[in-house]
Protein backbone atom coordinates (compact mmCIF):
# COMPACT_ATOMS: atom_id res chain seq x y z
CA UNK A 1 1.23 -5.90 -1.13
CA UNK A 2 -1.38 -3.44 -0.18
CA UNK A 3 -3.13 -0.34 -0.66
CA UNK A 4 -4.08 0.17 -4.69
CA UNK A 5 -1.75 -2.33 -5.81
CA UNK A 6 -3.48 -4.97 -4.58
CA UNK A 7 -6.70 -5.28 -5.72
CA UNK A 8 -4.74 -5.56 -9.39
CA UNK A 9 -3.69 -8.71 -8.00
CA UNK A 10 -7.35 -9.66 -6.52
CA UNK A 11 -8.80 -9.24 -9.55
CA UNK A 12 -6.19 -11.56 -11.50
CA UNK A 13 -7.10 -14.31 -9.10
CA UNK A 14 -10.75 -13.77 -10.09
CA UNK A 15 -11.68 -12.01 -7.20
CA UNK A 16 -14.54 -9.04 -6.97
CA UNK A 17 -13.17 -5.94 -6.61
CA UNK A 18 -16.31 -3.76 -7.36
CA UNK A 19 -15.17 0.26 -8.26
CA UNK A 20 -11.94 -0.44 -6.63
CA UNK A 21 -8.63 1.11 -7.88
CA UNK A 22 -7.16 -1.55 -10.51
CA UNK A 23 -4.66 -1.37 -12.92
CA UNK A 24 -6.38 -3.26 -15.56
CA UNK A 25 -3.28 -3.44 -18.21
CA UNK A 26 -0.78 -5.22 -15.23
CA UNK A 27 -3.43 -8.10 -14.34
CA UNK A 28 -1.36 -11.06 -16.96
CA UNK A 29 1.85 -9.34 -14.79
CA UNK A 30 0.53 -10.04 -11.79
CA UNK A 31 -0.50 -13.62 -12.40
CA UNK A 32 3.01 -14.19 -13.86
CA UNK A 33 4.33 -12.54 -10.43
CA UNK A 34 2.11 -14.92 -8.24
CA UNK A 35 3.29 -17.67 -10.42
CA UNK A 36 6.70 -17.18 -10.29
CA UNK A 37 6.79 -15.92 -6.54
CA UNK A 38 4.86 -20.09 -5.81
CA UNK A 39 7.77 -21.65 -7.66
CA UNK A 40 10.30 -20.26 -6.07
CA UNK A 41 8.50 -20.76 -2.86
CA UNK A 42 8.17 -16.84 -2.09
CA UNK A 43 4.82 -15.68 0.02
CA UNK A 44 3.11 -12.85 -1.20
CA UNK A 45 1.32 -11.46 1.43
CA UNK A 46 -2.07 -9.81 0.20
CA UNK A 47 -4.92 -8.64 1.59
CA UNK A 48 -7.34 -10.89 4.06
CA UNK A 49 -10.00 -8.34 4.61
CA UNK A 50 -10.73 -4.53 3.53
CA UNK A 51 -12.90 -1.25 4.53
CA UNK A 52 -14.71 -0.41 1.42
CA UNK A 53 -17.11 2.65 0.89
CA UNK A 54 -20.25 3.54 -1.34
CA UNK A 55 -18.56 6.14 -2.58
CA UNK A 56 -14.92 7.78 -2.98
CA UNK A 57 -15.66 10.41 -0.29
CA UNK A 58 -12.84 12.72 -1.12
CA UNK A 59 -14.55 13.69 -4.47
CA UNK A 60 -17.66 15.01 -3.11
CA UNK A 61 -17.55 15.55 1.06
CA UNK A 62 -20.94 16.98 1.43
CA UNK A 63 -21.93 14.37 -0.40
CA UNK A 64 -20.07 11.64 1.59
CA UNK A 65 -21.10 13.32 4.92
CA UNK A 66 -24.51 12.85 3.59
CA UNK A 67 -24.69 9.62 2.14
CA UNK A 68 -21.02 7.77 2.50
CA UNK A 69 -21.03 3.93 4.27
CA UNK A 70 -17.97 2.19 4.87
CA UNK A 71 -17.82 -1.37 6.03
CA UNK A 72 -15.42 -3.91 6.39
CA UNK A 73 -15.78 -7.12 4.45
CA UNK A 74 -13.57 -9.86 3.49
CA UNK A 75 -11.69 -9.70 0.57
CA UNK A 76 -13.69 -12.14 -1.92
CA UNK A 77 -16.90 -10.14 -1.08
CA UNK A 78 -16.06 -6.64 -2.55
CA UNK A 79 -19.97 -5.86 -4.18
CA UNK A 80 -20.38 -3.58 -6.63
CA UNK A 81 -20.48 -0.28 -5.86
CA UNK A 82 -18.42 -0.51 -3.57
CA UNK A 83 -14.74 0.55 -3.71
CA UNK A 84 -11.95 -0.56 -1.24
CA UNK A 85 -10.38 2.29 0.61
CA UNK A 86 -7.87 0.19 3.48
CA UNK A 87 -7.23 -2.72 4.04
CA UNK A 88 -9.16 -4.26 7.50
CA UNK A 89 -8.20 -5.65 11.00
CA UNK A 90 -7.00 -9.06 9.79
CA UNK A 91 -5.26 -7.85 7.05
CA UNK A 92 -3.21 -5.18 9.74
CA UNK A 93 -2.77 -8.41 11.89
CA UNK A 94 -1.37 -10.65 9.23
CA UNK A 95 0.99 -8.19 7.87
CA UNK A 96 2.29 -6.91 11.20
CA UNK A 97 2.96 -10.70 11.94
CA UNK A 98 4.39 -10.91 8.65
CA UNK A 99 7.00 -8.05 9.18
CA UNK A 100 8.34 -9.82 12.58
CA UNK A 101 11.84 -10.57 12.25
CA UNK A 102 12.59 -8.80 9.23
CA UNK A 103 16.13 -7.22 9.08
CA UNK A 104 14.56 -5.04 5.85
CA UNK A 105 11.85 -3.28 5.11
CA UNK A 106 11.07 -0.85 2.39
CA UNK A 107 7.85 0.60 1.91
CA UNK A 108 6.05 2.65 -0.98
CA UNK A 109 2.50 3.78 -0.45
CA UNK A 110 -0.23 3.99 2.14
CA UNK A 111 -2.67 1.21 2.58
CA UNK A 112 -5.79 3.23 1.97
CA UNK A 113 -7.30 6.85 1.72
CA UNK A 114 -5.55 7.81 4.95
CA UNK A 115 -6.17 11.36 4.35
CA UNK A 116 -9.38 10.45 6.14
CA UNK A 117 -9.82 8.87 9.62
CA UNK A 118 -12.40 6.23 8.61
CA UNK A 119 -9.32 4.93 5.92
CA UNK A 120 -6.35 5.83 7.89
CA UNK A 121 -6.44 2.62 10.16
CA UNK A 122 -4.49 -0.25 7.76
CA UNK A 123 -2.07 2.69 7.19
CA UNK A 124 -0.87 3.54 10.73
CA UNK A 125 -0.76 -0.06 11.91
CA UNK A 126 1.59 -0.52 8.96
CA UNK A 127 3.51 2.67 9.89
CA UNK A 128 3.79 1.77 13.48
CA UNK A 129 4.89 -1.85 13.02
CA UNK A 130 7.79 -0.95 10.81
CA UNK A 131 8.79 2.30 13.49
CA UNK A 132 9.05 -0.48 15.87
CA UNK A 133 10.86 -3.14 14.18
CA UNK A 134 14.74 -3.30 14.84
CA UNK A 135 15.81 -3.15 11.16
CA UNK A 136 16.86 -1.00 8.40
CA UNK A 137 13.47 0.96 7.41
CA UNK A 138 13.29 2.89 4.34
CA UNK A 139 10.18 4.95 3.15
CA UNK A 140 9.78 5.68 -0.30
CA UNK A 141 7.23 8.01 -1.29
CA UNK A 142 5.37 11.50 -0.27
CA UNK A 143 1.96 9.87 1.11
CA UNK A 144 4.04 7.32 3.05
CA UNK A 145 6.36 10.49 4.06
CA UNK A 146 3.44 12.27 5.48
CA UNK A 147 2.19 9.39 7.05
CA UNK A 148 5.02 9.13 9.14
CA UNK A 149 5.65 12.71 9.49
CA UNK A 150 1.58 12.84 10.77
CA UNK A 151 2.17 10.36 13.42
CA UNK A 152 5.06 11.68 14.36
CA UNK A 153 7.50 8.74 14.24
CA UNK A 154 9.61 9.78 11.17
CA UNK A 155 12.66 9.50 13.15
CA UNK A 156 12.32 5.99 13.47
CA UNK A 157 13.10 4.87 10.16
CA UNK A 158 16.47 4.72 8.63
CA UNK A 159 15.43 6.66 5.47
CA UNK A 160 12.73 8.72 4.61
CA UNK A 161 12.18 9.73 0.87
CA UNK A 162 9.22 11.21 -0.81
CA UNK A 163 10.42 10.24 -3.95
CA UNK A 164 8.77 6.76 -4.06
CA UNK A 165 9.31 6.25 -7.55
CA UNK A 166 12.38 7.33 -8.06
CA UNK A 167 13.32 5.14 -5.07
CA UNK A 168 12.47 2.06 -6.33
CA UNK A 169 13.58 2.79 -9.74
CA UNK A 170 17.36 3.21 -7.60
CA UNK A 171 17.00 -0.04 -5.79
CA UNK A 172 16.07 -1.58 -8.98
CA UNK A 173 19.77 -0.11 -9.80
CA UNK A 174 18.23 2.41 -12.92
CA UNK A 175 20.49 5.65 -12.97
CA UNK A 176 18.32 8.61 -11.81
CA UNK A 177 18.20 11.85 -13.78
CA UNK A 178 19.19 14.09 -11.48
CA UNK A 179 22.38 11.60 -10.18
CA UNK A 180 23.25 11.66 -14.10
CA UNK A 181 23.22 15.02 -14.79
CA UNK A 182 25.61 15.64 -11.40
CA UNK A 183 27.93 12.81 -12.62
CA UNK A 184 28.43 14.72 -16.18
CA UNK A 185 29.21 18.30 -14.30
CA UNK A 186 32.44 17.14 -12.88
């Protein structure tokens, strides 16, 4: 688990997260998610370390250009003020070690702000670990889309979909609008 998504799971293990991105109404989920994954002896892999900035610097780029610091830092030091923005070098190395040998891999969302080069880093080692792996490889999602497209490696993946939602909501076997409404015009 990366990118946004984890840092709701940092902070419900009691971790700083400072002005990250959290989804403060899903942190008893993800305790009951950790929980359950333990007992069934499942490994969640989440973050080791992570770049965080001063400052979000796609809401003000003057003002980034002027002011922004990044740094990486592990992930139970996150200070206030400070938001994550990608995950860092160990965290690319665990979770490229982590997708050796898998026969599946679907993936929904960037690791970071990879619209910008400083952020970009966790998100193409992800990208180019899965291109390389010798397994089915699905993309769900328009960031992840572009990432791929931007690198230029879309063609090695198995599927590419920039409806990350709604592909995850199929996998999870829901019936999708637009598949309903072509089943009732036959």
């Amino acid at each position: 688990i990366g990118g946004g998504m984890a840092h709701t799971f940092d902070k419900s293990k009691g971790l700083p997260v400072g002005n990250s991105l959290v989804e403060d109404d899903k942190l008893e989920l993800s305790q009951e998610l950790l929980k359950e994954a333990e007992a069934k002896g499942v490994k969640v892999v989440l973050p080791l370390d992570l770049r965080v900035a001063n400052m979000f610097p796609l809401a003000d780029e003057a003002k980034w250009k002027a002011e922004g610091k990044s740094k990486i830092v592990d992930v139970d030091k996150v200070e206030d003020g400070w938001e994550a923005l990608d995950s860092g070098p160990k965290t690319s190395e665990a979770y490229v070690h982590a997708l050796k040998g898998a026969k599946t891999v679907v993936w929904n969302g960037p690791m970071g702000v990879f619209e910008m080069k400083p952020f970009a880093t966790g998100t193409f080692a992800i990208a180019e670990a899965i291109a390389n792996l010798d397994a089915t490889t699905v993309i769900g999602g328009g960031e992840s889309a572009s990432v791929v497209d931007q690198m230029g490696i879309e063609d090695k993946f198995s599927h590419v979909s920039t409806g990350g939602g709604a592909s995850l909501e199929m996998l999870e076997g829901m019936v999708l609008p637009g598949v309903a409404v072509l089943a009732d015009k036959e």
